[in-house]
N, C-alpha and C. Protein backbone atom coordinates (compact mmCIF):
# COMPACT_ATOMS: atom_id res chain seq x y z
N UNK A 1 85.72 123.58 15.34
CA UNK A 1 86.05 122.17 15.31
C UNK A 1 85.19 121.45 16.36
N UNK A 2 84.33 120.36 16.01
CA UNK A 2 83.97 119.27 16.75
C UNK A 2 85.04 118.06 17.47
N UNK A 3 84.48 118.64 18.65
CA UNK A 3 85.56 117.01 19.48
C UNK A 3 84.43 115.95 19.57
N UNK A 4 85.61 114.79 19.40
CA UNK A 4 84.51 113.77 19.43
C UNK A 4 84.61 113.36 20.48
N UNK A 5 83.10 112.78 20.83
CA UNK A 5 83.01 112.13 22.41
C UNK A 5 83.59 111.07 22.72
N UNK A 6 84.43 110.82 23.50
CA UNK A 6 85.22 109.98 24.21
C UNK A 6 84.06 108.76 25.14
N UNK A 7 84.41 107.54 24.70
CA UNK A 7 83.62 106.94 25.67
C UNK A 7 84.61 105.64 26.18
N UNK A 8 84.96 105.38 27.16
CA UNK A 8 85.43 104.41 27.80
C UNK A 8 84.72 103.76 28.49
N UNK A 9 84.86 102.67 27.90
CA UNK A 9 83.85 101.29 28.84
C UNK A 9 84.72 100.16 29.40
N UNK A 10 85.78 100.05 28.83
CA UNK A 10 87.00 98.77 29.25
C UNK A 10 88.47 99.27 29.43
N UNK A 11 88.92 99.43 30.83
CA UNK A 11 90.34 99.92 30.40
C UNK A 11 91.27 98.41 30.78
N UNK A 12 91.86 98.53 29.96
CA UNK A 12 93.28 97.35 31.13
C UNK A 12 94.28 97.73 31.38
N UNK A 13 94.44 97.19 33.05
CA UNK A 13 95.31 98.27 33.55
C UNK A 13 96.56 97.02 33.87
N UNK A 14 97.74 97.32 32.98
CA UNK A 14 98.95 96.12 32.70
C UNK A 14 99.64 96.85 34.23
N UNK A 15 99.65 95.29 35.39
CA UNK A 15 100.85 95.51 36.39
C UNK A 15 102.10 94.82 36.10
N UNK A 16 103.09 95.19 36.96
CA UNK A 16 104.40 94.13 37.28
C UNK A 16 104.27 94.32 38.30
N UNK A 17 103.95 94.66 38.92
CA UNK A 17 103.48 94.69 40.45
C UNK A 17 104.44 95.20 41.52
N UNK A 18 104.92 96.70 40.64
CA UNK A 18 106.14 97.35 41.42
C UNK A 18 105.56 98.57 41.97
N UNK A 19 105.76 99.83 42.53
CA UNK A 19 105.44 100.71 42.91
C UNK A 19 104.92 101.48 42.09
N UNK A 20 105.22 101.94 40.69
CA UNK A 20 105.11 102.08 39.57
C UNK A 20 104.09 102.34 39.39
N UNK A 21 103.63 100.76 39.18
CA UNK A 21 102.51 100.36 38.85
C UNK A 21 101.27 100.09 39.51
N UNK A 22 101.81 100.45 41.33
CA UNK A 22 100.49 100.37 42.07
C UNK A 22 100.05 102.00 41.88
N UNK A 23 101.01 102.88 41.65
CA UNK A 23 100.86 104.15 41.63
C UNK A 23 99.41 104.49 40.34
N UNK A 24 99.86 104.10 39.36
CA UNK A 24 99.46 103.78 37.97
C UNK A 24 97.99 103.53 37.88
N UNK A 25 97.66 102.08 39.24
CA UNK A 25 96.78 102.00 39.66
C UNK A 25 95.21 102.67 39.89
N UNK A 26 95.57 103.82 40.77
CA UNK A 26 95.01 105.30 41.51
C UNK A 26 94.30 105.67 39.48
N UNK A 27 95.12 105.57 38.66
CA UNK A 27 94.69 106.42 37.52
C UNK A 27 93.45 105.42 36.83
N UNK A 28 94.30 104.27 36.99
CA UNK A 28 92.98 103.63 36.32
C UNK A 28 91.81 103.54 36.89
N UNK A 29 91.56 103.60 38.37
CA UNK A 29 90.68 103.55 39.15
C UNK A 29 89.73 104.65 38.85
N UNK A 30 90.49 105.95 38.75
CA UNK A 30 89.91 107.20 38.97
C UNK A 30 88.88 107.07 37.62
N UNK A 31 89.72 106.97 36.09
CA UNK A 31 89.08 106.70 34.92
C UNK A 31 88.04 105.85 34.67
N UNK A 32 88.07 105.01 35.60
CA UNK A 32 87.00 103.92 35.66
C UNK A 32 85.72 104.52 36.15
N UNK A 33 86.06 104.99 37.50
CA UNK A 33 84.97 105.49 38.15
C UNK A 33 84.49 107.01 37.18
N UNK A 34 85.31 107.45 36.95
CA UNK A 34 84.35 109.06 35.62
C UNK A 34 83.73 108.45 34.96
N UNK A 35 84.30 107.26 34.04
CA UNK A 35 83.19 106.98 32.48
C UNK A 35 82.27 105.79 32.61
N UNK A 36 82.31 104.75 34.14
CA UNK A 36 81.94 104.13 34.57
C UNK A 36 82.14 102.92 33.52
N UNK A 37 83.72 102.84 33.85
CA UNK A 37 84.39 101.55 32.96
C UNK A 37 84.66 100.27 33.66
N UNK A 38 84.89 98.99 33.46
CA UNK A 38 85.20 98.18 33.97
C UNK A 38 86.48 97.98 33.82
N UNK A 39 87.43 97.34 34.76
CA UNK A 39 88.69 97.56 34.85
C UNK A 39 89.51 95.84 34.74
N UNK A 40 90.01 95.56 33.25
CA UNK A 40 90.85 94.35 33.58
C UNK A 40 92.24 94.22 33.80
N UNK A 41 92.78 93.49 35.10
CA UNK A 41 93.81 93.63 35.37
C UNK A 41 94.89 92.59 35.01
N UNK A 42 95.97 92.79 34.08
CA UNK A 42 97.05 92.21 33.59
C UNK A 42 98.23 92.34 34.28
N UNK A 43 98.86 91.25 34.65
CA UNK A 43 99.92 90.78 34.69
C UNK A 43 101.04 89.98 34.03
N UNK A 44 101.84 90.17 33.58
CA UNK A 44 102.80 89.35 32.66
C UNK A 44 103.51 88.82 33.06
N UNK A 45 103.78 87.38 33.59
CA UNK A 45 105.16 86.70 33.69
C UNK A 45 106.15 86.54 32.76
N UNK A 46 107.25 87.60 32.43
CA UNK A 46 108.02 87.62 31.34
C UNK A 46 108.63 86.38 31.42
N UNK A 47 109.02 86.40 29.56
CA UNK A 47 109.97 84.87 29.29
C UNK A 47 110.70 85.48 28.68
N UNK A 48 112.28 84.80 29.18
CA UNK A 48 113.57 85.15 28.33
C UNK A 48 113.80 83.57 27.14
N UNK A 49 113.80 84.40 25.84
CA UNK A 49 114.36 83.91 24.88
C UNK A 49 115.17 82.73 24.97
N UNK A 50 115.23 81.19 25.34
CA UNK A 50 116.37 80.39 25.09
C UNK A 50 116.27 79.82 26.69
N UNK A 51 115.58 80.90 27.38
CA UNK A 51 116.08 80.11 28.93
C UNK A 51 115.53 79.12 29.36
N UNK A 52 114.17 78.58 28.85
CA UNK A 52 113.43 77.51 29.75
C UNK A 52 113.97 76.26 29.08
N UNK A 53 115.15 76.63 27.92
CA UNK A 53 115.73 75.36 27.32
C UNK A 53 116.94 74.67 27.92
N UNK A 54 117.61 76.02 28.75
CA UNK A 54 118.79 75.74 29.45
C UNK A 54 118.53 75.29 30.64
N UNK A 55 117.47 75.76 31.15
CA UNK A 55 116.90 75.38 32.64
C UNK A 55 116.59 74.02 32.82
N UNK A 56 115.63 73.90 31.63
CA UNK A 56 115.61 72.26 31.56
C UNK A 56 116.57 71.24 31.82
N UNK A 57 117.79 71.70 30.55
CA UNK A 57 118.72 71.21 30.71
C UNK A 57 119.29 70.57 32.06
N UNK A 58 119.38 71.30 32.57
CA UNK A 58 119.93 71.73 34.61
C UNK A 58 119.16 70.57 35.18
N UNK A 59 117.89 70.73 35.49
CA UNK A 59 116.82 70.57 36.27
C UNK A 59 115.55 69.63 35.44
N UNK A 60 115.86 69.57 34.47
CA UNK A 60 114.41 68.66 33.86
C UNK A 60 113.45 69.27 33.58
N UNK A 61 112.45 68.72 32.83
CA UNK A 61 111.28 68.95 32.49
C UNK A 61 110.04 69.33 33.38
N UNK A 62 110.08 68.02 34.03
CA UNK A 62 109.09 68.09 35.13
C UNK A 62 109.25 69.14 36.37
N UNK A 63 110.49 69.28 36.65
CA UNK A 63 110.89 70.26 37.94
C UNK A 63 110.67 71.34 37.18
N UNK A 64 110.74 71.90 36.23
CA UNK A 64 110.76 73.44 35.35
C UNK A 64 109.31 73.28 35.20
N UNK A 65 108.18 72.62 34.79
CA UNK A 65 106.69 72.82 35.12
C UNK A 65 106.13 73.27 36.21
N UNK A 66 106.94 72.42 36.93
CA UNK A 66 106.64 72.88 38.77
C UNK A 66 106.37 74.17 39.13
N UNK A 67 107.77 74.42 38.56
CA UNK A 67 108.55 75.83 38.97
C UNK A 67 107.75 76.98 38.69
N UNK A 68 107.54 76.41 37.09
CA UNK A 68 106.44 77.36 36.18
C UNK A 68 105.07 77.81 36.95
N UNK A 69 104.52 76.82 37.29
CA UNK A 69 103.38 76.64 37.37
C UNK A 69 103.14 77.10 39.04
N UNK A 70 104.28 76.75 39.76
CA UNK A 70 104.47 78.22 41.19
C UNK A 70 104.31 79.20 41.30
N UNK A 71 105.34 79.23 40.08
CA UNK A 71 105.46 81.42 39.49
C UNK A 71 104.00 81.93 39.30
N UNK A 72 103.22 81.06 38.50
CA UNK A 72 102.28 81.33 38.42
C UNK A 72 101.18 81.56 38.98
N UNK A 73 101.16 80.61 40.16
CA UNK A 73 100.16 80.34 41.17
C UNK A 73 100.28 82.05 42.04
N UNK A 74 102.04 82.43 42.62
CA UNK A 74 102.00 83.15 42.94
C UNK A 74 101.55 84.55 42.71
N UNK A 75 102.14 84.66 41.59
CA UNK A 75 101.39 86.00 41.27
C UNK A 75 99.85 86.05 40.98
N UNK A 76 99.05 84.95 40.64
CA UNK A 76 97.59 85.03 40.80
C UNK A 76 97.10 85.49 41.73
N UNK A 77 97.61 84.73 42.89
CA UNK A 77 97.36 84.79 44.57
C UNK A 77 97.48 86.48 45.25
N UNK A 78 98.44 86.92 44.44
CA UNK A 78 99.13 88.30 44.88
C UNK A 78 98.00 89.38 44.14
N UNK A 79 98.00 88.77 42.85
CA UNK A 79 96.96 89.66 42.39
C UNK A 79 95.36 89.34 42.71
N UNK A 80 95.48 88.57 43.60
CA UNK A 80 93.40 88.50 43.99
C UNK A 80 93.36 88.81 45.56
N UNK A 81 95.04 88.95 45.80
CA UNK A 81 94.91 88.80 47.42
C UNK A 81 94.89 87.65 48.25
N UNK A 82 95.50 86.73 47.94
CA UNK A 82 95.12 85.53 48.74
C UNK A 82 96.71 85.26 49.56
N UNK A 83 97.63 86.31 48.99
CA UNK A 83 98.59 86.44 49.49
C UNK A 83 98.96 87.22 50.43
N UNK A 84 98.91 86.94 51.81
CA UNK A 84 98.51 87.78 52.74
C UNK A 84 99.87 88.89 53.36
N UNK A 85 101.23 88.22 52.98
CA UNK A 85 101.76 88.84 53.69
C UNK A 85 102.83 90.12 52.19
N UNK A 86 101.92 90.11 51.03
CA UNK A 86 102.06 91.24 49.88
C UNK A 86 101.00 92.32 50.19
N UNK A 87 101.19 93.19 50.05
CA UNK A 87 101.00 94.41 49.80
C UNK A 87 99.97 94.67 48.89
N UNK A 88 100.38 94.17 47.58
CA UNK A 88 100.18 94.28 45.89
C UNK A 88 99.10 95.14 45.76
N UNK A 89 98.05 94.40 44.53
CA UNK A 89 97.22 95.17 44.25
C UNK A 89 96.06 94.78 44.43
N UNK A 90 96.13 93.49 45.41
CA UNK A 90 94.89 93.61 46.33
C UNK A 90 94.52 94.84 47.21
N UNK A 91 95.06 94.99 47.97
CA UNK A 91 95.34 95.94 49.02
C UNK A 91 95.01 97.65 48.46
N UNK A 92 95.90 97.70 47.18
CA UNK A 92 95.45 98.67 46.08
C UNK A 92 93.77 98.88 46.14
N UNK A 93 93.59 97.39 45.72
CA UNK A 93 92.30 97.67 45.09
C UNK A 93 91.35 97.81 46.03
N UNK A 94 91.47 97.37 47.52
CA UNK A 94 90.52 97.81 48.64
C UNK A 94 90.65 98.97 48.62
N UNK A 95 91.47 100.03 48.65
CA UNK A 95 92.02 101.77 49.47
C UNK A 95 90.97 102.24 48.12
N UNK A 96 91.31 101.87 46.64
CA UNK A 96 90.77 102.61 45.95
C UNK A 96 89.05 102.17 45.58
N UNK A 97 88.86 101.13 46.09
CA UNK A 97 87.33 100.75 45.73
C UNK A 97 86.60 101.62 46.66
N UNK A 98 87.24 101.89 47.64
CA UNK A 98 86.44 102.80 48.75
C UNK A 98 86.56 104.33 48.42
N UNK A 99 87.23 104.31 46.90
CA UNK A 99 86.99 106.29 46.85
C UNK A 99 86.02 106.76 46.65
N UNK A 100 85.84 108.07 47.30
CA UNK A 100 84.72 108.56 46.89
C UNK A 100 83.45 107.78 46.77
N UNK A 101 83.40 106.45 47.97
CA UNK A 101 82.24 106.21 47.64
C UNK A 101 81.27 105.05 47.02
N UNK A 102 83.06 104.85 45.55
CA UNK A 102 82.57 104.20 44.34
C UNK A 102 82.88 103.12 44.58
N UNK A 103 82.31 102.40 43.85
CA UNK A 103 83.15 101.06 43.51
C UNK A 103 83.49 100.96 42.49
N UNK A 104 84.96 99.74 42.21
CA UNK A 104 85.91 100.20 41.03
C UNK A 104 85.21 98.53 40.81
N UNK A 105 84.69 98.47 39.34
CA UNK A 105 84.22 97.55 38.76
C UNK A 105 85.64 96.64 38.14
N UNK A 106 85.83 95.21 38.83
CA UNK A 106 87.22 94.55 38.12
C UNK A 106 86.36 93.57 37.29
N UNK A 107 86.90 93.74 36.23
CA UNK A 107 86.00 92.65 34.85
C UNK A 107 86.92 91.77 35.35
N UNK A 108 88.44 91.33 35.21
CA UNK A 108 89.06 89.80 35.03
C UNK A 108 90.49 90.49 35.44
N UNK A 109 90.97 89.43 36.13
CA UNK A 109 91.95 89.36 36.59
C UNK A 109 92.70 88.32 35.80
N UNK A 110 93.93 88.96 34.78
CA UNK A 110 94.67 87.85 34.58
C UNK A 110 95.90 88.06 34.78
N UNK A 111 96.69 86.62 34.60
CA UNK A 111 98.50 85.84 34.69
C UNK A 111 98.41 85.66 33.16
N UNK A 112 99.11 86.29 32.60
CA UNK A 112 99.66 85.22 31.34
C UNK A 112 101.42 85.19 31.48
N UNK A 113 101.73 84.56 30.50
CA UNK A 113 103.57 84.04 30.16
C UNK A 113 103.30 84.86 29.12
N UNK A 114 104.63 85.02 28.93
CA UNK A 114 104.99 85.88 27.09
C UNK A 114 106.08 87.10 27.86
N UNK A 115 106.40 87.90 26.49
CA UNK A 115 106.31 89.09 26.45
C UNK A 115 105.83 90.19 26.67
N UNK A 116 105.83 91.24 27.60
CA UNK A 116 104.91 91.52 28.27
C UNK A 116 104.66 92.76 27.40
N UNK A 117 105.12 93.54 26.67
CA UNK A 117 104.38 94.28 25.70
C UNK A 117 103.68 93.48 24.69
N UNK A 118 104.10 92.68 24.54
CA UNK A 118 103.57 91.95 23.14
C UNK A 118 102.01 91.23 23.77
N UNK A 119 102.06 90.82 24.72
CA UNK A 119 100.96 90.15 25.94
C UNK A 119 100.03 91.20 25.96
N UNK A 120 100.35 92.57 26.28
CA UNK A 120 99.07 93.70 26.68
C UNK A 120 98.67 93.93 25.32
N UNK A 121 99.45 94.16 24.10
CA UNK A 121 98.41 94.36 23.19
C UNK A 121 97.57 93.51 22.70
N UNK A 122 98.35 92.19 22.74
CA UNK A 122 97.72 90.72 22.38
C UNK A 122 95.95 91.15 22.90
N UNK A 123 96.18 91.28 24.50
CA UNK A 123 94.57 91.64 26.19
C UNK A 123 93.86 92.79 25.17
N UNK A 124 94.49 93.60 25.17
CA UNK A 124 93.69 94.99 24.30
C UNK A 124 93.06 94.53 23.26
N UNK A 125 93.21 94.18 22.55
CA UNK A 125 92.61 93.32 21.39
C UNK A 125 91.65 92.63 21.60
N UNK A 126 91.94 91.05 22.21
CA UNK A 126 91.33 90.83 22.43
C UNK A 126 89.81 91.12 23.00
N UNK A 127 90.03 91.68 24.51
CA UNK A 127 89.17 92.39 24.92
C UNK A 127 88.15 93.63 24.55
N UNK A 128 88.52 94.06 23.73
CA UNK A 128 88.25 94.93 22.67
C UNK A 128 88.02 96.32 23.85
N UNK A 129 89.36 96.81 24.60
CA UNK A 129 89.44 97.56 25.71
C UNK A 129 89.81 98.70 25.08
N UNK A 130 89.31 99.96 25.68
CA UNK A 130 89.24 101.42 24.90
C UNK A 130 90.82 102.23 25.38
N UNK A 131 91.64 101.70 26.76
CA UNK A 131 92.36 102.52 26.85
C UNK A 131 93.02 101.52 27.84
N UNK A 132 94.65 101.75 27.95
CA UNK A 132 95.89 100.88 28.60
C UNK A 132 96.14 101.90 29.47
N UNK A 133 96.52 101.75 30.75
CA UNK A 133 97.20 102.18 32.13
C UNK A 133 98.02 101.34 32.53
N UNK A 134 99.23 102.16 32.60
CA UNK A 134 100.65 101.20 33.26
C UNK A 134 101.13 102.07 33.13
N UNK A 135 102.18 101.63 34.09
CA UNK A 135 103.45 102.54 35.11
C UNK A 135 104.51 102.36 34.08
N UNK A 136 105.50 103.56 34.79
CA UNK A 136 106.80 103.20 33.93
C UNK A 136 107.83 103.24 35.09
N UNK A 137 108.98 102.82 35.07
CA UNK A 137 109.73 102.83 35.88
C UNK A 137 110.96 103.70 35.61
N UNK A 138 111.91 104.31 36.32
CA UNK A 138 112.54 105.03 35.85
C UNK A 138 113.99 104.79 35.61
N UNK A 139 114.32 103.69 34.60
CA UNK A 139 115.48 103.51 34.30
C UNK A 139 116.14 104.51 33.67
N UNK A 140 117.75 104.05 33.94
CA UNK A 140 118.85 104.82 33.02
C UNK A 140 118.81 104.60 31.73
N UNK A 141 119.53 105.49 31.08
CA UNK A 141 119.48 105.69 29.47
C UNK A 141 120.14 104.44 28.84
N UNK A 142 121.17 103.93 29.70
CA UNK A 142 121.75 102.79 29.01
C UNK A 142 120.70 101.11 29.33
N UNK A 143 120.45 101.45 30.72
CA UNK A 143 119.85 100.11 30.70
C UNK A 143 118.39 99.94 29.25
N UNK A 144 117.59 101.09 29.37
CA UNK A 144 116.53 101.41 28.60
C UNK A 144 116.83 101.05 26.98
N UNK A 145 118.19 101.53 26.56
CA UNK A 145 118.79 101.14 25.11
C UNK A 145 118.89 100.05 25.03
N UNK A 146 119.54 99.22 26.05
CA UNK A 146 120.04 97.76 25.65
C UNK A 146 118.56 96.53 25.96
N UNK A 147 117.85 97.05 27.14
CA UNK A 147 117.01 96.08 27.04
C UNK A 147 115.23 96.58 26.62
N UNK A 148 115.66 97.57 26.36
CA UNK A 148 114.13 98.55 25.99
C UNK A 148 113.10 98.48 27.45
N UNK A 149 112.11 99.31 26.47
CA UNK A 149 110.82 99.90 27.85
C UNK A 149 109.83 99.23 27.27
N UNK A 150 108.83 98.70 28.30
CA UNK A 150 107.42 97.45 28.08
C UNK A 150 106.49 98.86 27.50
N UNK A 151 106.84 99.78 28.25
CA UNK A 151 105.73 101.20 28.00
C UNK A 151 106.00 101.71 26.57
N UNK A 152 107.42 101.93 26.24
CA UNK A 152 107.86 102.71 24.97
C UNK A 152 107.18 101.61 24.06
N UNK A 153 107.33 100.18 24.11
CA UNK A 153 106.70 99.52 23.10
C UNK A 153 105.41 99.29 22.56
N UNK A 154 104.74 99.14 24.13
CA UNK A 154 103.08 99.41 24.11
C UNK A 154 102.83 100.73 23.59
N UNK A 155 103.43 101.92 23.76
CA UNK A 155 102.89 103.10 23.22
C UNK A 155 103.13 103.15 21.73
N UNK A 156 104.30 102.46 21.46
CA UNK A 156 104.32 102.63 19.31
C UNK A 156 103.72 101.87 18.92
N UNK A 157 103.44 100.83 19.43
CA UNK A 157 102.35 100.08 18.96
C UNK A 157 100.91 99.62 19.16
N UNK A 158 100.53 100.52 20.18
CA UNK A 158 98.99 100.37 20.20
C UNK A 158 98.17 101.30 19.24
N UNK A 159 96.81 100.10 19.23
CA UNK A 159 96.42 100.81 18.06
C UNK A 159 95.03 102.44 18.84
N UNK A 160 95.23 101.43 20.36
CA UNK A 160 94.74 102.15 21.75
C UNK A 160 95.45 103.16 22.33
N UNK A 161 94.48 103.84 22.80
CA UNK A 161 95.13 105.09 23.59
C UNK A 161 96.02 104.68 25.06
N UNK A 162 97.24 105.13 25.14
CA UNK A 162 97.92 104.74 26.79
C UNK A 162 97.94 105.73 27.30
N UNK A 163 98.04 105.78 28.52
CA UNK A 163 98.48 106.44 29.93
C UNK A 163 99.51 105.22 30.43
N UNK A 164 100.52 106.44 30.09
CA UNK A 164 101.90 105.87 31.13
C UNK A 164 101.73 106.59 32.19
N UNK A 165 101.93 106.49 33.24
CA UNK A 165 101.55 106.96 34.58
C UNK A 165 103.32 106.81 35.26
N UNK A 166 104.05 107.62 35.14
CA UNK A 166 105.14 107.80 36.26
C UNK A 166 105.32 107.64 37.67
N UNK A 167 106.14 107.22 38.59
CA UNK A 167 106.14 107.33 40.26
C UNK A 167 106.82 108.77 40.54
N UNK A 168 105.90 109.52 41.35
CA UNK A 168 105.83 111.04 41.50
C UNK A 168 107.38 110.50 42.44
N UNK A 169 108.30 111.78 41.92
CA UNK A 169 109.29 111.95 42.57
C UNK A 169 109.17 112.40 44.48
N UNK A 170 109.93 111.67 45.38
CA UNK A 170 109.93 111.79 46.55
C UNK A 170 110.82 113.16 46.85
C-alpha cells in the first residue's frame, strides 16, 4: 500500500482562550514548524440564541453595541497581546516562537461572533486550511449531553482533519 503524502501549509488553530487551549497551542506550533505551515488563529465570541433580544430589551440598543463591541475589542487585544495584564496567547506565542530556534509563522489573527463550531468550519473553508487544532475541555457527561462539545461538533463535521488536543492530567 502507498501512503499518500501529507502536506500542510495552513493550520487554524480555534482558541477560547482557556488552558485547554493554550495547551493545544504547543501542538499547533510544533506542526507548523515540521511542514513549515502558517498558523491562523481563531477565536469565537459565542452567541446565545434569543439573548441579544432580551438584553436589548433591559438596556437598549445602543448600550448592547457598546457592550458588543468591548467584548470584542477585548479579546482582540488579548489575542495580539496588547493586553498586558493576560497571560493568553500572546505570551503563548512568544515561549513557542522561540522553539527550537523557529519561528511560528501567524497568517491572521481573528475575533468573530457566531457559533463557535459552526464559525471554525465556516475559517476552514474559507481559508482553504489543511488541518484544525483545538483543545477540549473536560466536562461531565451530563453537562456535555445537554449543552454539547465545540470539538465533538467540529470533528463530525469537518470535511478537515482535527487534532483535539486534551489538558494533560496534573
Amino acid at each position: 500500500m502507498i501512503l499518500p503524502k501529507i502536506e500542510i501549509k495552513k493550520i487554524l488553530y480555534a482558541t477560547d482562550l482557556s488552558d485547554s487551549a493554550r495547551h493545544a497551542f504547543a501542538y499547533a506550533v510544533s506542526l507548523a514548524n515540521l511542514y513549515g505551515a502558517g498558523i491562523t488563529i481563531l477565536h469565537v465570541l459565542s452567541e446565545i440564541p434569543g439573548f441579544e433580544a432580551k438584553i436589548i430589551g433591559h438596556i437598549g440598543p445602543e448600550q448592547w453595541r457598546q457592550l458588543q463591541e468591548r467584548r470584542e475589542a477585548e479579546a482582540r487585544a488579548t489575542l495580539i497581546g496588547k493586553k498586558r495584564e493576560d497571560i493568553e496567547v500572546h505570551e503563548v506565542l512568544e515561549a513557542f516562537s522561540r522553539f527550537e530556534n523557529q519561528d511560528v509563522v501567524v497568517d491572521e489573527i481573528l475575533v468573530r461572533k457566531g457559533e463557535p463550531a459552526e464559525e471554525i468550519l465556516k475559517q476552514v473553508e474559507k481559508r482553504n486550511c489543511d488541518l484544525i487544532v483545538m483543545g477540549r475541555h473536560g466536562h461531565g457527561i451530563i453537562e456535555e449531553a445537554v449543552t454539547g462539545s465545540t470539538a465533538r461538533k467540529v470533528v463530525r463535521r469537518s470535511k478537515k482533519p482535527v487534532l483535539v488536543v486534551h489538558l494533560p492530567e496534573e
